[in-house]
Protein backbone atom coordinates (compact mmCIF):
# COMPACT_ATOMS: atom_id res chain seq x y z
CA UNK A 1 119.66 59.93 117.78
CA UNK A 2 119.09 58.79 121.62
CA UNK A 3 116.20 60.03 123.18
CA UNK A 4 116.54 61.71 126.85
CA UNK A 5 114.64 59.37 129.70
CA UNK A 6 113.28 59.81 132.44
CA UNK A 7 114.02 57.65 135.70
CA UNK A 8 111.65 56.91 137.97
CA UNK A 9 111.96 55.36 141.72
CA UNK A 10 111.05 52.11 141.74
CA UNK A 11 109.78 50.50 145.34
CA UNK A 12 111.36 47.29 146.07
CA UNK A 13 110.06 44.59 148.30
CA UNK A 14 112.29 42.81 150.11
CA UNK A 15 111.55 39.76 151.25
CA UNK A 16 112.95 40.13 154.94
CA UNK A 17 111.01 43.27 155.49
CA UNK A 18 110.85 43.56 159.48
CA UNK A 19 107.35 44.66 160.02
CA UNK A 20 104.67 41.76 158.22
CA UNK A 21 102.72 44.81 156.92
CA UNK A 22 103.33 46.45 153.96
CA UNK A 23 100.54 49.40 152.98
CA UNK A 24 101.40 50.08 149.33
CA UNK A 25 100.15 53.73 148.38
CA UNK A 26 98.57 54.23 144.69
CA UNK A 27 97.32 56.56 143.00
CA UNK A 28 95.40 55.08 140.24
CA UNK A 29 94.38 51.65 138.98
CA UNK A 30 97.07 51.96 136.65
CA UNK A 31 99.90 52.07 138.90
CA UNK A 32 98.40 49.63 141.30
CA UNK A 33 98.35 47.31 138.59
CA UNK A 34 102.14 47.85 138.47
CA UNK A 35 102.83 47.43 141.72
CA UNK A 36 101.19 44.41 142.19
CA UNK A 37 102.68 42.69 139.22
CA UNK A 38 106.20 43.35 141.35
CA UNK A 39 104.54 42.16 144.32
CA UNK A 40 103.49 38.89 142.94
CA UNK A 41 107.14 38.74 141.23
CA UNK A 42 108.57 38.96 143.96
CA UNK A 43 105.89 36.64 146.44
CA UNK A 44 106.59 34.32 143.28
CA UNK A 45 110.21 34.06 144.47
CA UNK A 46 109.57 33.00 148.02
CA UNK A 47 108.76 29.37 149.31
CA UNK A 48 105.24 29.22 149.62
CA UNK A 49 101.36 30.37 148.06
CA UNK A 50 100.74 33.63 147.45
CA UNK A 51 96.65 34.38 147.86
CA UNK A 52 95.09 37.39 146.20
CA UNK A 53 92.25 38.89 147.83
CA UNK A 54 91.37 40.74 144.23
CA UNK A 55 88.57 43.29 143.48
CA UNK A 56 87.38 42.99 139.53
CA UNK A 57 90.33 45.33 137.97
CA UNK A 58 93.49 42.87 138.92
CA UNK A 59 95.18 41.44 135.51
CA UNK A 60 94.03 38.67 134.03
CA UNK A 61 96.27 35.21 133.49
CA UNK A 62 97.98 35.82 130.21
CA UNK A 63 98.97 39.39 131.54
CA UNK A 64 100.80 37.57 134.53
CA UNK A 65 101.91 35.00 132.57
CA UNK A 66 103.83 37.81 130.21
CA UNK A 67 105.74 39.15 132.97
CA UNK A 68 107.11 35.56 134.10
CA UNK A 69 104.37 34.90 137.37
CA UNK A 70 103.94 31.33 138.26
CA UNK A 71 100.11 31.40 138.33
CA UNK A 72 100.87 27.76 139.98
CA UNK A 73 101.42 29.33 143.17
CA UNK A 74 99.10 32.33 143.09
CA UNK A 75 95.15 31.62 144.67
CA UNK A 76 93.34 34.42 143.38
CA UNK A 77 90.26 34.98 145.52
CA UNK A 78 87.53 37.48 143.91
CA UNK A 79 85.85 40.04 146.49
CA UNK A 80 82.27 39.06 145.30
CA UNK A 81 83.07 35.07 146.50
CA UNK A 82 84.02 35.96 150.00
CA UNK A 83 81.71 35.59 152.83
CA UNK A 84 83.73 35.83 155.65
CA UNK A 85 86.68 37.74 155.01
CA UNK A 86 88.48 38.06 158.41
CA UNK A 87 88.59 34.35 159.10
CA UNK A 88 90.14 34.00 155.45
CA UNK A 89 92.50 36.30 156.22
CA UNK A 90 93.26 35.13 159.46
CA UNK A 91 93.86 31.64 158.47
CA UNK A 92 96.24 32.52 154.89
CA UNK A 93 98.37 34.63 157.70
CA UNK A 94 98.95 31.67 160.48
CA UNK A 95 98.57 28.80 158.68
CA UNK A 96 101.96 28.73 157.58
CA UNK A 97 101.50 27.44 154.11
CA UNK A 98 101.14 31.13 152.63
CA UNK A 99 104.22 33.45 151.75
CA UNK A 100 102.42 36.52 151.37
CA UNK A 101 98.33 37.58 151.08
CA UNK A 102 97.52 40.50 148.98
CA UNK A 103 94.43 42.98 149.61
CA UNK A 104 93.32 46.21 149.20
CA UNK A 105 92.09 48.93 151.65
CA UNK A 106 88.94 48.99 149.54
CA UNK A 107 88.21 45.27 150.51
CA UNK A 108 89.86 45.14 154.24
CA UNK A 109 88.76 47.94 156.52
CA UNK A 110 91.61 50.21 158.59
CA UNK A 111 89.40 48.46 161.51
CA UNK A 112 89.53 44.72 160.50
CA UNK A 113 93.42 45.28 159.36
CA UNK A 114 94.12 46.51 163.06
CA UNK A 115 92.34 42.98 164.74
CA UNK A 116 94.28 41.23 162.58
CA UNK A 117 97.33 40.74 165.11
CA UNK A 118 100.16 40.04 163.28
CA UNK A 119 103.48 39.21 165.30
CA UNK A 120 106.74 40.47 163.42
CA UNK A 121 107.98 36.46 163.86
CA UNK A 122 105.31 35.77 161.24
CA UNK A 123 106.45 34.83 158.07
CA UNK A 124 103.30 35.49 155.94
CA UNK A 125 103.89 39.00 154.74
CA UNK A 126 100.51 40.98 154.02
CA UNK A 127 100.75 44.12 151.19
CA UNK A 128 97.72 45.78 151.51
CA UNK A 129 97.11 48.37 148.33
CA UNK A 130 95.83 51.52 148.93
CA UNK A 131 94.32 54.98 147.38
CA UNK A 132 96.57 58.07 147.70
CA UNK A 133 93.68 60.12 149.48
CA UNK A 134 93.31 57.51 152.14
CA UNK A 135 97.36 57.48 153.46
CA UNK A 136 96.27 59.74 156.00
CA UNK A 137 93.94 57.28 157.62
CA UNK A 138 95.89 54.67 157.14
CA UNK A 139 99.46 55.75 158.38
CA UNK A 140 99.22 54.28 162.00
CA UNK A 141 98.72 50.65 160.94
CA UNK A 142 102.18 50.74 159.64
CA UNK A 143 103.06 49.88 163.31
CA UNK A 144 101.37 47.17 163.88
């Protein structure tokens, strides 16, 4: 006998996206981890490296390597081995040899995410993963 599903919406993240900043609201680790393994598939698509800005709880290689992510392209950067993360940042973004940069709100501050000046012409995109509790705060640097 067929079970009844459930459907949930699924976000999708287009590649052309207008505005270069993308705040991705989660709730949990759980569903972060979700969303950024369809980030990186879809980063994995573009032309380009894809850095990762990671705190501790991002999957590991196999995981990635399961769901059919080129680890060849990815630069995963830990928190704990950055000394100077605006300049990273900076550079990834205008350097032009980066398709996306991934980060949380947890690592990047609302403050160093709004010096950041990002033109909409730029074609590094920057996702930037946030807690649920913290949309509030964060809803006015969707405009940048």
């Amino acid at each position: 006998m067929l079970q009844p599903i459930s459907i949930t919406q699924v976000k999708s993240y287009r590649s052309e996206n207008e505005n270069p900043v993308q705040v991705i609201y989660t709730e949990d680790e759980i569903s972060a981890s979700l969303e950024l393994l369809k980030v990186l598939h879809t980063c994995n698509q573009k032309h380009g490296w894809t850095l990762l800005i990671a705190p501790d709880n991002v999957p590991n290689k196999m995981m990635l390597q399961s769901c059919s992510i080129d680890s060849s392209k990815l630069l995963v950067i830990r928190q704990k081995h950055l000394v100077n993360l605006p300049y990273v940042l900076n550079s990834a973004l205008h350097n032009g040899n980066f398709a996306a940069v991934i980060t949380w709100t947890d690592i990047l501050k609302p403050s160093e995410l709004e010096t950041l000046h990002i033109s909409p012409s730029n074609k590094t995109q920057l996702y930037c993963f946030s807690r649920e509790a913290q949309q509030e705060e964060l809803k006015p640097l969707i405009m940048c």
